[in-house]
Structure formats: structure tokens, C-alpha cells
PDB file of N, CA and C in Angstrom:
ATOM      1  N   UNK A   1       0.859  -1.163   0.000  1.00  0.00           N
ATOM      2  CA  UNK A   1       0.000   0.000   0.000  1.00  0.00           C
ATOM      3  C   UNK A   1       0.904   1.224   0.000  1.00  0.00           C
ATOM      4  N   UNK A   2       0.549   1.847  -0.865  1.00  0.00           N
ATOM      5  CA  UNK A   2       1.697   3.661  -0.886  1.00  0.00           C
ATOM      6  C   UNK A   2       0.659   4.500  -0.297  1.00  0.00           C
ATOM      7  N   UNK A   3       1.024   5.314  -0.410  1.00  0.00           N
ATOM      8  CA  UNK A   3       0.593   7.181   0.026  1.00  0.00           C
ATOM      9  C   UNK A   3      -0.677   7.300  -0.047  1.00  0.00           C
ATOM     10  N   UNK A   4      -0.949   8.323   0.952  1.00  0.00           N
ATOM     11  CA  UNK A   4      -2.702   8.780   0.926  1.00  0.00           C
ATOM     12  C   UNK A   4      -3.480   7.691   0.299  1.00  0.00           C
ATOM     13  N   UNK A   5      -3.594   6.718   0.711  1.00  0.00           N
ATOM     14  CA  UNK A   5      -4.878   5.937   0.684  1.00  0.00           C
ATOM     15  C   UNK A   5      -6.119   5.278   1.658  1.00  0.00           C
ATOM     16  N   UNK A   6      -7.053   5.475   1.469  1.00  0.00           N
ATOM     17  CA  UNK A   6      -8.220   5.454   2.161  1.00  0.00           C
ATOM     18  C   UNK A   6      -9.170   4.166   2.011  1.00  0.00           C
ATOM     19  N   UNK A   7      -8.691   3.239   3.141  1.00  0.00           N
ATOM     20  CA  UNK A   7      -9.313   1.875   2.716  1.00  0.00           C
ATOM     21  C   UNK A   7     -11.087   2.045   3.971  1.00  0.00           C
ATOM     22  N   UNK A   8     -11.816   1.440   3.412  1.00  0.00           N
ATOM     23  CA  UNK A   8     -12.940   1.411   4.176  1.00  0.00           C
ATOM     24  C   UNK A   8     -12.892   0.064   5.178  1.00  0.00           C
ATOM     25  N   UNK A   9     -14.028  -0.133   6.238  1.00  0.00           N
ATOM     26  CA  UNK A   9     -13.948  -1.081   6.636  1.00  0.00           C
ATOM     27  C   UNK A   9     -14.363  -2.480   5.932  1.00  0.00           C
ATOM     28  N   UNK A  10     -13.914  -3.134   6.647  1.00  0.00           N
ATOM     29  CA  UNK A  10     -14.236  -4.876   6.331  1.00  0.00           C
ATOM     30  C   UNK A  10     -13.014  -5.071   4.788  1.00  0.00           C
ATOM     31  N   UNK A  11     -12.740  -4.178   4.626  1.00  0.00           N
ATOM     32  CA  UNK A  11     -11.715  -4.511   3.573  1.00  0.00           C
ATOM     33  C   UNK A  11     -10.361  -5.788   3.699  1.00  0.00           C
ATOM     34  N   UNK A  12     -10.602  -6.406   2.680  1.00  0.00           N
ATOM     35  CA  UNK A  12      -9.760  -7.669   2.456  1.00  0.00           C
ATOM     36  C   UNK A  12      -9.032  -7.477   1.604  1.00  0.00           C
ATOM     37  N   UNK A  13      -7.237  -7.609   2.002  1.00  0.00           N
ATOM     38  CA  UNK A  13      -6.263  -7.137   0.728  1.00  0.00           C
ATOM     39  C   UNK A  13      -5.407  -8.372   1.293  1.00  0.00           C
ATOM     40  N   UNK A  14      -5.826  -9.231  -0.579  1.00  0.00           N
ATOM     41  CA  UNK A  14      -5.110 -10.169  -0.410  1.00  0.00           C
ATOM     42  C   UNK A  14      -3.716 -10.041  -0.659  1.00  0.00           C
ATOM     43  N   UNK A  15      -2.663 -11.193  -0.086  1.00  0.00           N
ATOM     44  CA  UNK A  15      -1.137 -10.969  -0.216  1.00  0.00           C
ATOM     45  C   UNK A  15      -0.930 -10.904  -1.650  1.00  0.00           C
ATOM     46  N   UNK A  16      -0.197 -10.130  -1.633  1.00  0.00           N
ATOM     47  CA  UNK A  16       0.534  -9.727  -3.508  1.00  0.00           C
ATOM     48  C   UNK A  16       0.531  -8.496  -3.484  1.00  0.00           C
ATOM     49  N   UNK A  17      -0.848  -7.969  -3.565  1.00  0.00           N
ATOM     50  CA  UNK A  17      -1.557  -6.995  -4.102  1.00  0.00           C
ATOM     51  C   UNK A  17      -0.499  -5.397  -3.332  1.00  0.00           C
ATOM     52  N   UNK A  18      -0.759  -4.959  -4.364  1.00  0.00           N
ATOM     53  CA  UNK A  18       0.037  -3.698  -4.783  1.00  0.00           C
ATOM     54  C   UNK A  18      -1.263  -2.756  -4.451  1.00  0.00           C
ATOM     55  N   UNK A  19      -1.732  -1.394  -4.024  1.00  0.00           N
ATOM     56  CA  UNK A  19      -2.598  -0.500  -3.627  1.00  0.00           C
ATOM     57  C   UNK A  19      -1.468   0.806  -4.039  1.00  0.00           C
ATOM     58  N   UNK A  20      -2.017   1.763  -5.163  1.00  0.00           N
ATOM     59  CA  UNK A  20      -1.022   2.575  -5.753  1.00  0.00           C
ATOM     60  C   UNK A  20      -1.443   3.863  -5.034  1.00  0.00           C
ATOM     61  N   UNK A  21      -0.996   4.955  -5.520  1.00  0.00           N
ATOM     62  CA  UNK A  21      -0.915   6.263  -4.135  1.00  0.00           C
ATOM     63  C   UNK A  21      -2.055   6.664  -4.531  1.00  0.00           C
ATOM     64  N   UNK A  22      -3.106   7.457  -3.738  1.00  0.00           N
ATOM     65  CA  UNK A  22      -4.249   8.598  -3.996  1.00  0.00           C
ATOM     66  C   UNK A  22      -5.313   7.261  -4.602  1.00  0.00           C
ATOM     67  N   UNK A  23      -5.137   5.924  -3.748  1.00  0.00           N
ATOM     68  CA  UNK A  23      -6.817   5.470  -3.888  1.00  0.00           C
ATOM     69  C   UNK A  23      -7.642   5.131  -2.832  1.00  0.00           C
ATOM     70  N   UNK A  24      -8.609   4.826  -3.061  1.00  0.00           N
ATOM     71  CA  UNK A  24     -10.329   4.784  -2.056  1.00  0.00           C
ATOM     72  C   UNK A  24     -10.426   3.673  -2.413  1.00  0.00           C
ATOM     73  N   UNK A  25     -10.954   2.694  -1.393  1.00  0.00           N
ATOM     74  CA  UNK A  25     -10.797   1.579  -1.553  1.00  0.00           C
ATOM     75  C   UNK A  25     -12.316   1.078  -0.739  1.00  0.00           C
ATOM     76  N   UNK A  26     -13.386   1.489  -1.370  1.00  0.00           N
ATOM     77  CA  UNK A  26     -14.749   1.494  -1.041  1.00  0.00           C
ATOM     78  C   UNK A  26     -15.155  -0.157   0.467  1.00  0.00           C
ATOM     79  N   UNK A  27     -15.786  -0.016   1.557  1.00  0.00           N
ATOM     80  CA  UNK A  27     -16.255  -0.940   2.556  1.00  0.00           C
ATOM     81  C   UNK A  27     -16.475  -2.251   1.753  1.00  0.00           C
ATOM     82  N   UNK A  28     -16.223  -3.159   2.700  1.00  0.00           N
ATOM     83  CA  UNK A  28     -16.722  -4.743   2.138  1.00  0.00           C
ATOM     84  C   UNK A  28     -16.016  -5.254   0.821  1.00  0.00           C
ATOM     85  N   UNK A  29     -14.562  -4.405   0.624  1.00  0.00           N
ATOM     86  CA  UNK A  29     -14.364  -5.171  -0.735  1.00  0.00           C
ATOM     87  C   UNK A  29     -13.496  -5.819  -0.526  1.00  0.00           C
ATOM     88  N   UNK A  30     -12.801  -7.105  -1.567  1.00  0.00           N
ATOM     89  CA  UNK A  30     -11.934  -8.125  -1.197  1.00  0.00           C
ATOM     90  C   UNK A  30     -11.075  -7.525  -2.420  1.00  0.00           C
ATOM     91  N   UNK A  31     -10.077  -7.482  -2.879  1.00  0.00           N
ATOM     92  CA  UNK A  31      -8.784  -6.565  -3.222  1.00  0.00           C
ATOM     93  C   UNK A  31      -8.132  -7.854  -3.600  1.00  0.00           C
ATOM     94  N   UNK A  32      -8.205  -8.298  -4.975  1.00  0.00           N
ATOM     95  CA  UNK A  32      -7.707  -9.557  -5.473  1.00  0.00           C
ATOM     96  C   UNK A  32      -6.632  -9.126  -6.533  1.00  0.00           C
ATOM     97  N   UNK A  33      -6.652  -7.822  -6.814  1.00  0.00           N
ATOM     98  CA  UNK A  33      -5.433  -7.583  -8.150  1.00  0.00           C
ATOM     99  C   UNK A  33      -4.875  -6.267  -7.985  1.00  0.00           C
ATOM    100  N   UNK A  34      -4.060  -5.958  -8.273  1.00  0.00           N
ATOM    101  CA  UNK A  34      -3.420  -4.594  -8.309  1.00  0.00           C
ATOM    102  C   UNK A  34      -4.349  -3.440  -8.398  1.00  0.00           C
ATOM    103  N   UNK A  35      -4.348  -2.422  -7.498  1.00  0.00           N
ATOM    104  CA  UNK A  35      -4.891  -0.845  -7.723  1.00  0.00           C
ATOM    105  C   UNK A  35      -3.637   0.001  -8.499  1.00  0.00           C
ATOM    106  N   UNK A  36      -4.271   0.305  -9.597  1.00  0.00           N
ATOM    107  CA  UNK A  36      -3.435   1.277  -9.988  1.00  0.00           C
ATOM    108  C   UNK A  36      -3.444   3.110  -8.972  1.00  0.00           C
ATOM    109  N   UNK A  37      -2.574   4.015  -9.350  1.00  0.00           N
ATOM    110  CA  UNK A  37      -2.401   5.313  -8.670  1.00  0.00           C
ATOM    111  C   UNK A  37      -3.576   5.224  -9.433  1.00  0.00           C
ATOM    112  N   UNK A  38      -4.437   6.583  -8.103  1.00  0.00           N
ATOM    113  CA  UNK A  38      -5.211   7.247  -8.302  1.00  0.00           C
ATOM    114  C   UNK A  38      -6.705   6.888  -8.789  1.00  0.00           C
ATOM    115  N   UNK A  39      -7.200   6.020  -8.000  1.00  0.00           N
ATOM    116  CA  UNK A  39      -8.349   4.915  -8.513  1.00  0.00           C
ATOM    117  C   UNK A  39      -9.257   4.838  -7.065  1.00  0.00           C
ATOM    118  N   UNK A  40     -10.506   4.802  -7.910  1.00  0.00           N
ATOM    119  CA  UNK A  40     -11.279   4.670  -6.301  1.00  0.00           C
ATOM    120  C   UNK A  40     -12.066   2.860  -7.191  1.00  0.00           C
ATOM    121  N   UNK A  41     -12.205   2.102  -5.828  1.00  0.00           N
ATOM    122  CA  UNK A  41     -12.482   1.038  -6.137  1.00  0.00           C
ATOM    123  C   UNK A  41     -13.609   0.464  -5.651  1.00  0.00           C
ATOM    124  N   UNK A  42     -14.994   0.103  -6.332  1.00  0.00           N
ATOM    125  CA  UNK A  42     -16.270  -0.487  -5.618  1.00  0.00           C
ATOM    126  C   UNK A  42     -16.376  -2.038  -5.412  1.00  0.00           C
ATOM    127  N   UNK A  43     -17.598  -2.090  -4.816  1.00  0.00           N
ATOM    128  CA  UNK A  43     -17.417  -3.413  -3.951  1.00  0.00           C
ATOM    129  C   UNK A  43     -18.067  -4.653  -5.257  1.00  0.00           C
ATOM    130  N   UNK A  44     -18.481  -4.025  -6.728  1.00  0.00           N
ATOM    131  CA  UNK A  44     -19.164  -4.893  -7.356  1.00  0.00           C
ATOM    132  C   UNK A  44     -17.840  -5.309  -8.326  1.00  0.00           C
ATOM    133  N   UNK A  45     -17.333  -6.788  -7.823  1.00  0.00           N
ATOM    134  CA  UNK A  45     -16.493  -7.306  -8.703  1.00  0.00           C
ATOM    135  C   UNK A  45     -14.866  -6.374  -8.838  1.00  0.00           C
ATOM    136  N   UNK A  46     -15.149  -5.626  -8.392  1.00  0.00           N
ATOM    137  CA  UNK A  46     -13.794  -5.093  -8.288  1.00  0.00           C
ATOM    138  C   UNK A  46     -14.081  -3.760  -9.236  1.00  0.00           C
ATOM    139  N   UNK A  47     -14.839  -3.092  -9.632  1.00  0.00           N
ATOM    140  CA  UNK A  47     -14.726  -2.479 -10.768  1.00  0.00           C
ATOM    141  C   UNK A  47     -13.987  -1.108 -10.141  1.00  0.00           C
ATOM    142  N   UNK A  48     -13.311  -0.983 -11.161  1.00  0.00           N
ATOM    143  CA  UNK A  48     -12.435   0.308 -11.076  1.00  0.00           C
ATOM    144  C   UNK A  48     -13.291   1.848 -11.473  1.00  0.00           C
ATOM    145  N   UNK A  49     -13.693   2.417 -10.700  1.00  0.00           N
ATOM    146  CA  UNK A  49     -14.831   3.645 -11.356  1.00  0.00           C
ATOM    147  C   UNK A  49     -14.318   4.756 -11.756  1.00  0.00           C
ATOM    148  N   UNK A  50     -13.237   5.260 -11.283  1.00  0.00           N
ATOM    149  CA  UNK A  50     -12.684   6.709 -11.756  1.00  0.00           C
ATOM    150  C   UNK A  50     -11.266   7.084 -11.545  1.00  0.00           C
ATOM    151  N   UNK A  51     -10.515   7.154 -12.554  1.00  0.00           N
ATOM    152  CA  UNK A  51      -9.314   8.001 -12.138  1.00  0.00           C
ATOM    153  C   UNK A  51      -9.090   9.146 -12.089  1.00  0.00           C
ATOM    154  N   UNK A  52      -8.057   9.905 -11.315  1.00  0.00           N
ATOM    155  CA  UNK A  52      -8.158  11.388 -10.839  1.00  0.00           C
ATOM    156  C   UNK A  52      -6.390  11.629 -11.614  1.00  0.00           C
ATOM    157  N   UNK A  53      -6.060  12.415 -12.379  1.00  0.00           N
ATOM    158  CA  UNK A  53      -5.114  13.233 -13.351  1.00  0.00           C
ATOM    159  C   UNK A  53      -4.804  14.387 -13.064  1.00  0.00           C
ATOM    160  N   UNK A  54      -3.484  14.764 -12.827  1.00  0.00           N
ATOM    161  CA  UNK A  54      -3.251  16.597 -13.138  1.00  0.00           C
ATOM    162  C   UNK A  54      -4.122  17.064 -11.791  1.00  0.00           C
ATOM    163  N   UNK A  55      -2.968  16.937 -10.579  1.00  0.00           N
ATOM    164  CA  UNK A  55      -3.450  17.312  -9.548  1.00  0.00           C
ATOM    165  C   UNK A  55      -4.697  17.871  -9.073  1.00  0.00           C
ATOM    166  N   UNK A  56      -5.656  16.210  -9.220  1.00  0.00           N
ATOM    167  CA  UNK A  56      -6.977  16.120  -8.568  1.00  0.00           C
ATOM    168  C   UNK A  56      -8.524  17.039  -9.543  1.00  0.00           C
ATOM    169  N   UNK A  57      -7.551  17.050 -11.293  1.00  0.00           N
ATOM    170  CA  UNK A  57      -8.604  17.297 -12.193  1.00  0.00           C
ATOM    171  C   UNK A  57      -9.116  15.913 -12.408  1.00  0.00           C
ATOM    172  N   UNK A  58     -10.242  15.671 -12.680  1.00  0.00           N
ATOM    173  CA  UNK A  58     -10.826  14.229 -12.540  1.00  0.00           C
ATOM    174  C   UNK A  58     -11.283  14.138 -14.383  1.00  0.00           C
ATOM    175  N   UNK A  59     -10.499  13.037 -14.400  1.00  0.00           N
ATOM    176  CA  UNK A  59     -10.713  12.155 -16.123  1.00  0.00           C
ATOM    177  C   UNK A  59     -11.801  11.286 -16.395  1.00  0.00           C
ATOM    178  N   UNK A  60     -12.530  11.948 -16.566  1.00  0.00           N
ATOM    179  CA  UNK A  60     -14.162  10.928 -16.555  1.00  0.00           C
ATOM    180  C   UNK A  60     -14.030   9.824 -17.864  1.00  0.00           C
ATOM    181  N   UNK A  61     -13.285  10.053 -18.761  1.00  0.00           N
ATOM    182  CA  UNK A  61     -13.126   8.906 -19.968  1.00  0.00           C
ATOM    183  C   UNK A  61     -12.340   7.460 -19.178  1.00  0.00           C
ATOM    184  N   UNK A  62     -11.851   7.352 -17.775  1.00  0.00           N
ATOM    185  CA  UNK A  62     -10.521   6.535 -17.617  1.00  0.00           C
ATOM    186  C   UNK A  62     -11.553   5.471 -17.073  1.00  0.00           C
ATOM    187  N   UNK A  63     -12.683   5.044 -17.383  1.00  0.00           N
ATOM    188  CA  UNK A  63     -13.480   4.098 -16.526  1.00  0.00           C
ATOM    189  C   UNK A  63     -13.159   2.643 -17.462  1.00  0.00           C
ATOM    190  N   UNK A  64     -12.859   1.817 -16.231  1.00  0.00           N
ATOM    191  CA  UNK A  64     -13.014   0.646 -16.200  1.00  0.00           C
ATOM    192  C   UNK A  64     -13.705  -0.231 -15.784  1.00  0.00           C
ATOM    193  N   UNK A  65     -14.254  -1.575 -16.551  1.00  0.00           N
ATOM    194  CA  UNK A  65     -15.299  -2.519 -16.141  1.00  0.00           C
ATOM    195  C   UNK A  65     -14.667  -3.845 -16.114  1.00  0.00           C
TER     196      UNK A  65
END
């Protein structure tokens, strides 16, 4: 886990896993693969919802499913 990150409760981070700087790591989720920087992460399947660019301008095209 790096810098400024904000894990919720009940969170499960399995061994390996890498958590990159400036992410949210939404309650009840189990954390099975790498967080990239700057990613907030929900509890459905892992989906990656938004990345944040260019000190905290937010990139609404960077969504992942």
C-alpha cells in the first residue's frame, strides 16, 4: 500500500496486491489484483470507477469494467 490511501472497513487485501498512491478503496471489498495510482475502487467485482489526473482534475473517460 503507498501514500494517501483510504481503505474502508471490512476490507480484504489479499497478499501480492500492490494498492497505488491517492486510492479509495470502497467498505466490504476483497482486493484480489493490483490498484493502480489514483483509482477509487467499488465493492461490485472489483470495478475500477474513476481516475483522478493533473493534480486532482478528474478524467471521466478513464473508466473501467
Amino acid at each position: 500500500m503507498r501514500r494517501h490511501c483510504w481503505i474502508g472497513s471490512n476490507v480484504v487485501i489479499l497478499k501480492g496486491v500492490t494498492i497505488g498512491n491517492n486510492c479509495v478503496i470502497e467498505a466490504g471489498c476483497v482486493v484480489y489484483k493490483d490498484v493502480p495510482d489514483n483509482s477509487v475502487v467499488m465493492n461490485q467485482q472489483q470495478h475500477q470507477i474513476k481516475f483522478t489526473h493533473n493534480h486532482g482534475k478528474e478524467n471521466q473517460d478513464s473508466v473501467h469494467r
